[in-house]
C-alpha atoms as a PDB file:
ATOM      1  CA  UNK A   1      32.504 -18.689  30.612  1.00  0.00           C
ATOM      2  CA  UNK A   2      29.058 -19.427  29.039  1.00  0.00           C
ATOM      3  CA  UNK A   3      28.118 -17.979  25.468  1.00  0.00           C
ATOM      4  CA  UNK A   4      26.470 -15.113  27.095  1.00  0.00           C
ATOM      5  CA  UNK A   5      29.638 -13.842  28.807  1.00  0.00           C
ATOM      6  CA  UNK A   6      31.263 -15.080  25.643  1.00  0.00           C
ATOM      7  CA  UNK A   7      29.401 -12.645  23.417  1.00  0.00           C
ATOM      8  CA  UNK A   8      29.505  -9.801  25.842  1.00  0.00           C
ATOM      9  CA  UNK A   9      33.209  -9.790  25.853  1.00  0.00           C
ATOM     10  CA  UNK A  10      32.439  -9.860  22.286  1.00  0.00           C
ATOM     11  CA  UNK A  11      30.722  -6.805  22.107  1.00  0.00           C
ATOM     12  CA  UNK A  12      32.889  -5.053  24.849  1.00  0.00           C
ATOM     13  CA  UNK A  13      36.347  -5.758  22.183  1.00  0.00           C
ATOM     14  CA  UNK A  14      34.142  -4.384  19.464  1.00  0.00           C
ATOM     15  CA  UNK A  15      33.357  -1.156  21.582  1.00  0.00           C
ATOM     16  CA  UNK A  16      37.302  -0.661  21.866  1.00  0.00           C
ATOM     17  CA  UNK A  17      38.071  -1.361  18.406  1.00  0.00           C
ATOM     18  CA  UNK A  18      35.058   1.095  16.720  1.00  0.00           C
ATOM     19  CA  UNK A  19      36.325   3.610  19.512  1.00  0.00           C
ATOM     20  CA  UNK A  20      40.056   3.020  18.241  1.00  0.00           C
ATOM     21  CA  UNK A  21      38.907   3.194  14.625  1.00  0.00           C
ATOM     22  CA  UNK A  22      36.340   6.007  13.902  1.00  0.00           C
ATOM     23  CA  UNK A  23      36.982   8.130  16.751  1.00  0.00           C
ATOM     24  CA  UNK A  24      40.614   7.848  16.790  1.00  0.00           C
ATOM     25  CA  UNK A  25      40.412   6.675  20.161  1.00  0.00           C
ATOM     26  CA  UNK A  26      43.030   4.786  21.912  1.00  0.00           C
ATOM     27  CA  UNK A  27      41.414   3.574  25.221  1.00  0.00           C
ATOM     28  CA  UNK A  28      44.534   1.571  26.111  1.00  0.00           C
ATOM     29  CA  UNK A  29      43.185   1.277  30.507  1.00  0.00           C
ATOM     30  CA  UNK A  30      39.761  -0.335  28.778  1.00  0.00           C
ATOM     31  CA  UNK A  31      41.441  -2.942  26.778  1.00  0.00           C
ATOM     32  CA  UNK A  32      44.006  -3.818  29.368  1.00  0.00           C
ATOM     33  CA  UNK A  33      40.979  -4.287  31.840  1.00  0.00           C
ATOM     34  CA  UNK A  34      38.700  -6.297  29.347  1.00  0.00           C
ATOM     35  CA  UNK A  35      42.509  -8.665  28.257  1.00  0.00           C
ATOM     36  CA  UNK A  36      42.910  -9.096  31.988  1.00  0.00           C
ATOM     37  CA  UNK A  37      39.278  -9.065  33.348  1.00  0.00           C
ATOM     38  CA  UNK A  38      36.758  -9.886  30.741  1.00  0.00           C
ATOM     39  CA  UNK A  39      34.359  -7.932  29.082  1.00  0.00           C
ATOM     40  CA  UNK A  40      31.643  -8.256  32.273  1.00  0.00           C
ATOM     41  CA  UNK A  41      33.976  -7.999  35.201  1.00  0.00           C
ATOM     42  CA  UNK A  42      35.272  -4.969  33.508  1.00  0.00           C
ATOM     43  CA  UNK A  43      31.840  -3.238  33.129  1.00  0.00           C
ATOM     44  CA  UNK A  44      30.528  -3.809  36.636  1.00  0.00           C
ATOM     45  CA  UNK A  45      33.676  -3.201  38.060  1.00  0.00           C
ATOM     46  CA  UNK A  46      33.188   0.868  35.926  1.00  0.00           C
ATOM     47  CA  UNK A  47      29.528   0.554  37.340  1.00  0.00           C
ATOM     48  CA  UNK A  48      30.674   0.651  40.851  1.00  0.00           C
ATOM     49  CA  UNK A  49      33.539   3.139  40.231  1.00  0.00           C
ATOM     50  CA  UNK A  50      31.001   5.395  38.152  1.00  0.00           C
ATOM     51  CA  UNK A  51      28.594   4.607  41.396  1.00  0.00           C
ATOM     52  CA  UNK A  52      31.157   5.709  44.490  1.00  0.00           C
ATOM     53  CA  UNK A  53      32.001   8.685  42.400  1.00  0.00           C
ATOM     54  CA  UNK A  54      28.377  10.016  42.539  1.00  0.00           C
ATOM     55  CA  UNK A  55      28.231   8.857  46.458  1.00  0.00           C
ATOM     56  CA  UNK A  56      31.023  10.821  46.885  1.00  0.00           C
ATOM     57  CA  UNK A  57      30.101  13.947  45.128  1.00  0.00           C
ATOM     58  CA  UNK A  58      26.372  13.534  46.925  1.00  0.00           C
ATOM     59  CA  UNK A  59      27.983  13.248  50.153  1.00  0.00           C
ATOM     60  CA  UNK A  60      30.320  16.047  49.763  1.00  0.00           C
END
């Protein structure tokens, strides 16, 4: 992992923990994905499940 990716996942942990903290928001899926994934596999792999979703609802 090179610092880039290293930051990003960074950033991604911080996202979860201001989300847990000042929303009271307890996004257990997203930290589970970033622990298992990393912070960048985990946002392309929401990209391309945000991405069929609006395929699918322009197809339908």
């Amino acid at each position: 992992m090179d610092q880039l990716e290293k930051k990003f996942n960074e950033d991604m942990m911080k996202i979860y923990k201001t989300a847990k903290k000042e929303l009271k928001y307890n996004a257990n899926r997203f930290l589970q994905m970033i622990s298992r994934d990393g912070g960048l596999q985990t946002a392309k792999n929401l990209l391309l499940k945000r991405k069929a979703q609006k395929a699918l609802r322009f197809c339908g």
